[in-house]
C-alpha atoms as a PDB file:
ATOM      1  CA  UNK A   1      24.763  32.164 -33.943  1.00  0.00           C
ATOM      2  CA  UNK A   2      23.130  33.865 -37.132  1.00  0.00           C
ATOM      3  CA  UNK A   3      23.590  37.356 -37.853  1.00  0.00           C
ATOM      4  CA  UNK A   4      20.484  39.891 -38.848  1.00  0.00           C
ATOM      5  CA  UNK A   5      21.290  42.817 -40.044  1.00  0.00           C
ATOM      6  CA  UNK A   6      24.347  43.452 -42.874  1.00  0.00           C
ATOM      7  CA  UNK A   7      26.259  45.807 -43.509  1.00  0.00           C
ATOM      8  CA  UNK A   8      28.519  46.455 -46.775  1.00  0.00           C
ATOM      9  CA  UNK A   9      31.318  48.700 -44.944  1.00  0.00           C
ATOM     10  CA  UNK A  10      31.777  49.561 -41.578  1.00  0.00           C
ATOM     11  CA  UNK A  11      32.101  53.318 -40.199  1.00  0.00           C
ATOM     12  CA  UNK A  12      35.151  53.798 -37.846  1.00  0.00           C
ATOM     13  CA  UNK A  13      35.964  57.036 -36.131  1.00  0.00           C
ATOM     14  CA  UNK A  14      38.647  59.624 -37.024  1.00  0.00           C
ATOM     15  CA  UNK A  15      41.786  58.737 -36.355  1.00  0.00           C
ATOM     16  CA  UNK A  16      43.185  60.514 -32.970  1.00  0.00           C
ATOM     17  CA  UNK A  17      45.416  63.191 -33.855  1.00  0.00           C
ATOM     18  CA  UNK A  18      48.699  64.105 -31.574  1.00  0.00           C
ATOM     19  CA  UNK A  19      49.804  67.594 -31.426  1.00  0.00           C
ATOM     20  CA  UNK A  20      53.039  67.864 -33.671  1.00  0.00           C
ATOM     21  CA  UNK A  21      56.213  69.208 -32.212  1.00  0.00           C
ATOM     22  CA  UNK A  22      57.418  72.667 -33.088  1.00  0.00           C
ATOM     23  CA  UNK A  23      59.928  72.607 -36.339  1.00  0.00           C
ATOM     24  CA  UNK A  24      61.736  75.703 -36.993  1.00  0.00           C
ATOM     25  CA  UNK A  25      61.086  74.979 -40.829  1.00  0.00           C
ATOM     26  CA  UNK A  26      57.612  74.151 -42.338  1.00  0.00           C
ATOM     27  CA  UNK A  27      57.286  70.621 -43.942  1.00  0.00           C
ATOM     28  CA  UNK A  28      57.609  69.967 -47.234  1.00  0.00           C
ATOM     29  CA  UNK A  29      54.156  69.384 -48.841  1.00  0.00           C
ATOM     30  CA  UNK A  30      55.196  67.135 -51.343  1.00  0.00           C
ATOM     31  CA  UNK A  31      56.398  64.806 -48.651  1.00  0.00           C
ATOM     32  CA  UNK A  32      54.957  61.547 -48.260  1.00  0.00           C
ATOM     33  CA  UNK A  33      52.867  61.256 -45.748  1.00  0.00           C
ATOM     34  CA  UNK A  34      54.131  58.979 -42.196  1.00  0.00           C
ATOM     35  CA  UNK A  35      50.927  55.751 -41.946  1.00  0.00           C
ATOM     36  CA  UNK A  36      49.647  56.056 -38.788  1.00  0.00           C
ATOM     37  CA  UNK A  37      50.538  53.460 -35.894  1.00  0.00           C
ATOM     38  CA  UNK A  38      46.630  53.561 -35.517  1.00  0.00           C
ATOM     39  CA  UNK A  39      45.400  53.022 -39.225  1.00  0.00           C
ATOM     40  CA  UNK A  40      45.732  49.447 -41.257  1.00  0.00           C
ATOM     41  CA  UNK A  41      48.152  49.556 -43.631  1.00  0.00           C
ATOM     42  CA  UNK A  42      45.761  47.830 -45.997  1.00  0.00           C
ATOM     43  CA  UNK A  43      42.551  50.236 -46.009  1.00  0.00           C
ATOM     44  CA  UNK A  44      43.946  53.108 -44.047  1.00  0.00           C
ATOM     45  CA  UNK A  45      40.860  52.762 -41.567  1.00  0.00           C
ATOM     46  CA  UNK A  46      41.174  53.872 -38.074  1.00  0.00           C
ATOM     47  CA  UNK A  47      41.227  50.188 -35.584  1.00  0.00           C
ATOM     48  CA  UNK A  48      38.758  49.932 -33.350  1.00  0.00           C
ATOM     49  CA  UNK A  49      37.426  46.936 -30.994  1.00  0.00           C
ATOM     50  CA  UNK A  50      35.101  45.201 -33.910  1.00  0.00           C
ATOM     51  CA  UNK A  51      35.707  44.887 -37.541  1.00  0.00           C
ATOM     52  CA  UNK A  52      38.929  46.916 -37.857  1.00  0.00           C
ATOM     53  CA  UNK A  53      40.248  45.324 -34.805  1.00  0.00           C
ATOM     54  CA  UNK A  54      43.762  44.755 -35.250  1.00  0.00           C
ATOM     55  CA  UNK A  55      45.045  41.524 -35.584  1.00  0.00           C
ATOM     56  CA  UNK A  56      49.040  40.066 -35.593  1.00  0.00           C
ATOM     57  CA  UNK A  57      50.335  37.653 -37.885  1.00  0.00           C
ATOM     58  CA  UNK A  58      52.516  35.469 -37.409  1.00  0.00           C
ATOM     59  CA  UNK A  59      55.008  38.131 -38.673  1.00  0.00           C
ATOM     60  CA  UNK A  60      54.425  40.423 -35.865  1.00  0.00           C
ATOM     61  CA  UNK A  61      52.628  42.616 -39.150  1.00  0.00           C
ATOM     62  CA  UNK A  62      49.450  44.203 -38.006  1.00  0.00           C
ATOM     63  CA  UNK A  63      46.098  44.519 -40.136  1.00  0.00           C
ATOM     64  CA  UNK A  64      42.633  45.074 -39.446  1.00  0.00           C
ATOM     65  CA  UNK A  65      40.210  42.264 -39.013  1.00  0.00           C
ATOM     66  CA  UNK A  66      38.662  42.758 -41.855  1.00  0.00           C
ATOM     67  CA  UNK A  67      41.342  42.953 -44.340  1.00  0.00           C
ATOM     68  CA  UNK A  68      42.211  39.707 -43.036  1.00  0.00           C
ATOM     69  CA  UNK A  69      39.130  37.949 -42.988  1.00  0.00           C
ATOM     70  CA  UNK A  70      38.993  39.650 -47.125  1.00  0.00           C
ATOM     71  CA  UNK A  71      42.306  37.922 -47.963  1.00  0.00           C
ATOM     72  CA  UNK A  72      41.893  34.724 -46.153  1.00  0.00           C
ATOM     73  CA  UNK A  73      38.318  33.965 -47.983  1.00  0.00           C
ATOM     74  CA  UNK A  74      40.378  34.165 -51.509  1.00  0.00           C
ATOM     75  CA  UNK A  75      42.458  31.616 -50.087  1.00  0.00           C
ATOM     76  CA  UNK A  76      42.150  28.457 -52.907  1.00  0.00           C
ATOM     77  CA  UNK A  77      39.916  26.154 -51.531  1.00  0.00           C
ATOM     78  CA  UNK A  78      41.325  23.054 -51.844  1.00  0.00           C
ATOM     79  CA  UNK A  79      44.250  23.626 -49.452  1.00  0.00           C
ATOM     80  CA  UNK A  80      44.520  21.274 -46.606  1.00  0.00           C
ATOM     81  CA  UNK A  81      45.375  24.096 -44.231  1.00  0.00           C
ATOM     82  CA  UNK A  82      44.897  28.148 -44.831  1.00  0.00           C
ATOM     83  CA  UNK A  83      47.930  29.860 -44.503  1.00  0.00           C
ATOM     84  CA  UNK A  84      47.700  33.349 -45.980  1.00  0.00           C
ATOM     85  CA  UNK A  85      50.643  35.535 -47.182  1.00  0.00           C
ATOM     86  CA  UNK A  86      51.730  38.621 -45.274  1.00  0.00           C
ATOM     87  CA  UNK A  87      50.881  40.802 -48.152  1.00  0.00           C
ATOM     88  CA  UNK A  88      54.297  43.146 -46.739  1.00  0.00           C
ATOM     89  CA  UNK A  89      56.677  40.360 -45.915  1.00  0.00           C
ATOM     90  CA  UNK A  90      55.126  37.285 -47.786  1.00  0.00           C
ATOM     91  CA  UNK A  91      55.395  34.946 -44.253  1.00  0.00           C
ATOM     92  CA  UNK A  92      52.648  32.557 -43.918  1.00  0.00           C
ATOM     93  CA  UNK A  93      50.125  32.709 -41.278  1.00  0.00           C
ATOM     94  CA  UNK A  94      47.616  29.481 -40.353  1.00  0.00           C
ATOM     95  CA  UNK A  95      44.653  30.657 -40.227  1.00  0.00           C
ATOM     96  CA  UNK A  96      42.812  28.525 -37.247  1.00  0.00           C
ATOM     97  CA  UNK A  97      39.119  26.634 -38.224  1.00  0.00           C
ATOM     98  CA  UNK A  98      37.376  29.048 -36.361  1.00  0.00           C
ATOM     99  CA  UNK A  99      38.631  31.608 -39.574  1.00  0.00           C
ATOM    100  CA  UNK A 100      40.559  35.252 -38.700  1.00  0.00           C
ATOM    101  CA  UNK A 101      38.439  36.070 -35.626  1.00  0.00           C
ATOM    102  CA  UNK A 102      40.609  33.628 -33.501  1.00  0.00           C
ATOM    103  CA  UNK A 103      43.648  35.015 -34.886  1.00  0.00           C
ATOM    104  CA  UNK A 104      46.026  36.611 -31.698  1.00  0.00           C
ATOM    105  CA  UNK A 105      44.674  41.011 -31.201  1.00  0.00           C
ATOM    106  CA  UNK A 106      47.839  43.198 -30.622  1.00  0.00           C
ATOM    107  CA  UNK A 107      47.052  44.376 -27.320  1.00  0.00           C
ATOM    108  CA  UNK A 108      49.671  47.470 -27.831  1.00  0.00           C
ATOM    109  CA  UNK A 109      47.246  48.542 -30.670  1.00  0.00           C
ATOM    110  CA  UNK A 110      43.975  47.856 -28.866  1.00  0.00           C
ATOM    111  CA  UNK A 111      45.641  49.734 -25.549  1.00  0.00           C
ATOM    112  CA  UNK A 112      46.229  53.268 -28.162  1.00  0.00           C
ATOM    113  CA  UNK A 113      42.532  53.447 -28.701  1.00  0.00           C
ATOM    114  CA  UNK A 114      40.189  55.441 -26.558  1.00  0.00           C
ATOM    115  CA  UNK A 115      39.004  53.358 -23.226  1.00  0.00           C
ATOM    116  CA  UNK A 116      35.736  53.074 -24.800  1.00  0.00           C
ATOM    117  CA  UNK A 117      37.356  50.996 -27.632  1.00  0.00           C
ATOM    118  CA  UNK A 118      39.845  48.898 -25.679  1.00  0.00           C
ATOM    119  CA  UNK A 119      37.185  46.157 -24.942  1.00  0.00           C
ATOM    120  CA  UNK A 120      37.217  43.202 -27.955  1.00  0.00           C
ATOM    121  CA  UNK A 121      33.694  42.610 -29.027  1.00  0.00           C
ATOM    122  CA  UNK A 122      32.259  39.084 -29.625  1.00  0.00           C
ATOM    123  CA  UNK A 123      33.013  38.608 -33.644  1.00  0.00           C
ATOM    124  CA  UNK A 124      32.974  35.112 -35.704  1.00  0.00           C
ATOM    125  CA  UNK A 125      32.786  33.867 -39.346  1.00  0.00           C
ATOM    126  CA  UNK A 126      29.471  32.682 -40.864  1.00  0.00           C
ATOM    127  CA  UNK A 127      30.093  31.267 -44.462  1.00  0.00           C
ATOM    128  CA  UNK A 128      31.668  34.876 -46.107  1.00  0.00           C
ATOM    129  CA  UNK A 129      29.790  36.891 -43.584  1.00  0.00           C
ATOM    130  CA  UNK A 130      32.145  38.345 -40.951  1.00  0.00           C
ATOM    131  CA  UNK A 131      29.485  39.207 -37.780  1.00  0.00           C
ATOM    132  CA  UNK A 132      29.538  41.032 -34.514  1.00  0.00           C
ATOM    133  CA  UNK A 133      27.379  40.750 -31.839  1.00  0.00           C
ATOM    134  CA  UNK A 134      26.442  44.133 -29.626  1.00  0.00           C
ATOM    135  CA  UNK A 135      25.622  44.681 -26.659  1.00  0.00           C
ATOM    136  CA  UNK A 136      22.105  44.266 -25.920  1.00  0.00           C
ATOM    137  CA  UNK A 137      20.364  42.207 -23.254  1.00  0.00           C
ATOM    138  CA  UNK A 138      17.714  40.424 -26.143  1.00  0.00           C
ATOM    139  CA  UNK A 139      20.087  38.187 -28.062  1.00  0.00           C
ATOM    140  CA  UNK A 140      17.315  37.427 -30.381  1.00  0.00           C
ATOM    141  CA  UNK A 141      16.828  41.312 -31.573  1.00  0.00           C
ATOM    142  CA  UNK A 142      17.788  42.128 -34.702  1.00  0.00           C
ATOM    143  CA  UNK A 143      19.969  45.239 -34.077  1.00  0.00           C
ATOM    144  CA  UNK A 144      21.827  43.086 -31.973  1.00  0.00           C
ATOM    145  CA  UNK A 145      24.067  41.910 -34.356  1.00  0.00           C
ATOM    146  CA  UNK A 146      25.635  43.085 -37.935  1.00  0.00           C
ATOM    147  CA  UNK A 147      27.311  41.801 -40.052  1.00  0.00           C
ATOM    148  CA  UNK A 148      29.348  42.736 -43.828  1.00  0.00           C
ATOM    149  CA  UNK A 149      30.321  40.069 -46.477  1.00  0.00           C
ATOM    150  CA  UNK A 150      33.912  40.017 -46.699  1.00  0.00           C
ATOM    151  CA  UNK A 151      33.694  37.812 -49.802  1.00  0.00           C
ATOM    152  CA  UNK A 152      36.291  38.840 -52.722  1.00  0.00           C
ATOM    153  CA  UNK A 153      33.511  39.800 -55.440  1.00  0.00           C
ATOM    154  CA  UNK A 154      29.810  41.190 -54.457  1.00  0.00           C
ATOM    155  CA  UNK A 155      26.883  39.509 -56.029  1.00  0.00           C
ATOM    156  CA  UNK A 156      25.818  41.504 -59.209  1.00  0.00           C
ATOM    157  CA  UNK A 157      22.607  43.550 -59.000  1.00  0.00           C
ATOM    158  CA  UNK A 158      19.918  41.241 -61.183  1.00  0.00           C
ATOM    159  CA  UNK A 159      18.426  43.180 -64.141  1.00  0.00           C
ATOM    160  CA  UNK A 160      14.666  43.918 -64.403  1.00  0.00           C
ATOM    161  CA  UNK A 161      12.848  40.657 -66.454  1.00  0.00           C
ATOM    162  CA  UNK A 162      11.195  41.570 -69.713  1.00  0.00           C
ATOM    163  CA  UNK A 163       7.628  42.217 -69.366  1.00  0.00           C
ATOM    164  CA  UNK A 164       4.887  39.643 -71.129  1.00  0.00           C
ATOM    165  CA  UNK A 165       4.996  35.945 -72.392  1.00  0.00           C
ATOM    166  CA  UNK A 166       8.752  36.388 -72.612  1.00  0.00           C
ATOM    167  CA  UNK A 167       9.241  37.548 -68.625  1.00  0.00           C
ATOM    168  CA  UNK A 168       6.841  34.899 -67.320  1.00  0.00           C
ATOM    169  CA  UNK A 169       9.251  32.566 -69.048  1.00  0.00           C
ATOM    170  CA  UNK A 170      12.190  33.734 -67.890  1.00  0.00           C
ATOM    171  CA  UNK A 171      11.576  33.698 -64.543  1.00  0.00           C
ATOM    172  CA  UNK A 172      10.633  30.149 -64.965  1.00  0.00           C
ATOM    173  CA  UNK A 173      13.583  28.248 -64.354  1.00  0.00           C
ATOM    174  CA  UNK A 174      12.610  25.222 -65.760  1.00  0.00           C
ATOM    175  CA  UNK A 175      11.457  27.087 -68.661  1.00  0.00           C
ATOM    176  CA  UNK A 176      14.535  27.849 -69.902  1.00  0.00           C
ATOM    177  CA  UNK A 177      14.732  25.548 -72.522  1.00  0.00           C
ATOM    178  CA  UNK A 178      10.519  25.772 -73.304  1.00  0.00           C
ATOM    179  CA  UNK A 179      11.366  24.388 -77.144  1.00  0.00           C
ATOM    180  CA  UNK A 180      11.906  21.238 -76.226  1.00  0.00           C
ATOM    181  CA  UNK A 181       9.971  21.102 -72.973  1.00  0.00           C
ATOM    182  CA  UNK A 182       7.034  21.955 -75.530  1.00  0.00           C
ATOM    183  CA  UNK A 183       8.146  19.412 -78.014  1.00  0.00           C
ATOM    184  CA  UNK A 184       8.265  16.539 -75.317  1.00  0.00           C
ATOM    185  CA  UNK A 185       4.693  17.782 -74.245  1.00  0.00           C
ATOM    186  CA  UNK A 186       3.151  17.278 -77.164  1.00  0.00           C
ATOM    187  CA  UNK A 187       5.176  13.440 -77.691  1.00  0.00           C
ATOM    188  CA  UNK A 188       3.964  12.962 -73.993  1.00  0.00           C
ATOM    189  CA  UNK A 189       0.018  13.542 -74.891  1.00  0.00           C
ATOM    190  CA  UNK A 190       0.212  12.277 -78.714  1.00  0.00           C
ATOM    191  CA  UNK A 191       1.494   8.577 -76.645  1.00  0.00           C
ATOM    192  CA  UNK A 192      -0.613   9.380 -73.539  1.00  0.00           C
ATOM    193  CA  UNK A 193      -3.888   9.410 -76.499  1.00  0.00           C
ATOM    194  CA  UNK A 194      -2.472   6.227 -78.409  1.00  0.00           C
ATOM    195  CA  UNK A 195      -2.608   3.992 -75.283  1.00  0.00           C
ATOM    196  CA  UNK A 196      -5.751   5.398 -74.150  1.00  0.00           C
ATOM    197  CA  UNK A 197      -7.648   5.519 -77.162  1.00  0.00           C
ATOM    198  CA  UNK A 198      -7.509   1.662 -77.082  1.00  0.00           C
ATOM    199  CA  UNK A 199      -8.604   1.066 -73.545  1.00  0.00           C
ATOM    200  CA  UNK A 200     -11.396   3.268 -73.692  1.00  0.00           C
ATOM    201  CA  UNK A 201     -12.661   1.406 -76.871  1.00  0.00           C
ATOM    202  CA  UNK A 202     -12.252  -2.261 -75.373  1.00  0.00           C
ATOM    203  CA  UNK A 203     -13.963  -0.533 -72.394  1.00  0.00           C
ATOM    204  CA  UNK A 204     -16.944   0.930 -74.217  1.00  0.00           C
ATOM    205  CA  UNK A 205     -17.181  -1.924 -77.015  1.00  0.00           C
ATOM    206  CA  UNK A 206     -15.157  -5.407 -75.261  1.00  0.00           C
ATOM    207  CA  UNK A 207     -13.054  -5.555 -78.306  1.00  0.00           C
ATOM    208  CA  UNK A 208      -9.801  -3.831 -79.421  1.00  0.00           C
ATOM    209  CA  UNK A 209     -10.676  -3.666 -83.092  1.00  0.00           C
ATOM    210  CA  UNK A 210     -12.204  -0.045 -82.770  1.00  0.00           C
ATOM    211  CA  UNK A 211      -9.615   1.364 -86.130  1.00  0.00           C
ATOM    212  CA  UNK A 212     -11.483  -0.896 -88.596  1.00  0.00           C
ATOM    213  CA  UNK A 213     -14.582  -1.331 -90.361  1.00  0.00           C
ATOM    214  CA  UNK A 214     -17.116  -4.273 -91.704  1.00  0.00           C
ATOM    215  CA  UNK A 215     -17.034  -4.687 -95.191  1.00  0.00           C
ATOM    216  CA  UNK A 216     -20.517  -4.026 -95.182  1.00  0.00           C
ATOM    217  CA  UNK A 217     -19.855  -0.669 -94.018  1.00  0.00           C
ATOM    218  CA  UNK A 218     -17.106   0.151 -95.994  1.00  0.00           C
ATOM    219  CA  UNK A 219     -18.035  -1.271 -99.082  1.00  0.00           C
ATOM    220  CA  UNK A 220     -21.064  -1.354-101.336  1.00  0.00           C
ATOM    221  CA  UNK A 221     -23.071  -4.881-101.929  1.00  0.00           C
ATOM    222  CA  UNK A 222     -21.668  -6.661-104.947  1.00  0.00           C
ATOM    223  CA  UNK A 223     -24.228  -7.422-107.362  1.00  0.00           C
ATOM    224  CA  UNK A 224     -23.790  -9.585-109.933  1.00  0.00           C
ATOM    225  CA  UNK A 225     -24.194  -8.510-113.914  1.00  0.00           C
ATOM    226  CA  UNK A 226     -27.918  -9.369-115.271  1.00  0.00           C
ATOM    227  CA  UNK A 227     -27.981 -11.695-118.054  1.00  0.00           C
ATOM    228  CA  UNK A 228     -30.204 -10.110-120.917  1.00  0.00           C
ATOM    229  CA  UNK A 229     -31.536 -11.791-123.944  1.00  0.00           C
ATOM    230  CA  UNK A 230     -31.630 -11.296-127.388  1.00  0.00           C
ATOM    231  CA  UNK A 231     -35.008 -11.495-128.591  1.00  0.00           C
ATOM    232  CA  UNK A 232     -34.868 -13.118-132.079  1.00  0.00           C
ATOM    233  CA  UNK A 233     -35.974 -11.645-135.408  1.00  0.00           C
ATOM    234  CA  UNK A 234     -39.118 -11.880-136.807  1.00  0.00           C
ATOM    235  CA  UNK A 235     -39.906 -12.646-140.192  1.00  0.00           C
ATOM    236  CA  UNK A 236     -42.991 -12.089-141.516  1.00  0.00           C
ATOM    237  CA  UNK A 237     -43.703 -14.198-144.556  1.00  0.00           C
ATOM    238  CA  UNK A 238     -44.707 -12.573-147.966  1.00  0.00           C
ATOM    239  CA  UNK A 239     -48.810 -12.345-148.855  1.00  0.00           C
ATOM    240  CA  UNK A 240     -49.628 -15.357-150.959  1.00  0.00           C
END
């Protein structure tokens, strides 16, 4: 069964007053006030047949469903079997697999509540989510069931991004660390060119030597030095 519609608290009714017997002296007003046989003694919410239904530990204390199914999900997890803590007495209660829907109702509690309220209503565990199905003859629409999270701490609200280049990248969650994703990139395309570069020039010319040159290209024709001759002095003989 999956649950559609969640609720963070439920709404019980006002707690049924009973006329007070006559006193010949009015109370004191700084007298604590007498908990209600009615109300859990954990939220002071008035029980009724769904989430505040009340439910007996093994103590014979009553609390409301919810309040249990609150303290049994901050149970430690690694326990082989849950047994919560009365939080009055401290006795330890096993808390069955199916989770504190299947724990034992107090009938005598369930029997004080209006007739309209004295029928249990279907109600199970889904992960945190503590759901109860109402009556309607489409089991498939949504308003059909509700549901609250009865986990210990509620999920934070998230904040607003920043706007721009920096938003985009934070809602990027593998761009969280973008230095080094941008770093290993550009290794990624500097290799990726290396190994290509060689391929396409075997591919283009049939030969790998593409990074060097002919000598005739890359250096000027040696010419050898030219061999010049002295001419040799003439003498020009005296007139006679």
């Amino acid at each position: 069964m999956s649950c559609f519609t969640q609720l963070w608290h439920s709404n019980t009714p006002a707690s049924p007053t009973s006329p007070d017997p006559a006193s010949p002296s009015s109370p004191n007003p700084t007298s604590p006030k007498p908990t209600s046989p009615v109300e859990c003694s954990i939220c002071f919410n008035t029980y009724d047949n769904t989430f505040k239904t009340p439910k007996l530990l093994q103590c014979s204390h009553v609390f409301c469903l919810e309040c249990v199914a609150r303290l049994s999900t901050g149970l430690p997890p690694n326990q082989a079997e849950d047994q919560l803590p009365c939080p009055f007495c401290r006795q330890l209660t096993s808390i069955p697999l199916e989770g504190a829907p299947a724990l034992e109702t107090s009938k005598e509690l369930l029997a004080t509540l209006p007739p309209e309220l004295q029928q249990e209503k279907v109600l199970w565990m889904e992960g945190t989510k503590l759901c109860c199905r109402q009556a309607s003859d489409d089991p498939e629409n949504p308003d059909s069931c509700i549901s609250i999270d009865v986990a210990m701490s509620k999920p934070e609200s998230p904040e607003a991004p920043p706007t721009g280049l920096a938003g985009r990248l934070s809602r990027c969650d593998m761009c969280d660390d973008w230095k080094r994703i941008v770093l290993l990139s550009a290794l990624i395309i500097i290799l990726f060119c290396i190994i290509l570069w060689p391929v396409q020039c075997a591919l283009k010319t049939g030969n790998l030597r593409c990074f060097t040159r002919t000598v005739a290209m890359s250096r000027p024709e040696y010419l050898p030095p030219k061999h010049t001759t002295v001419a040799a002095p003439v003498t020009q003989l005296p007139f006679q």
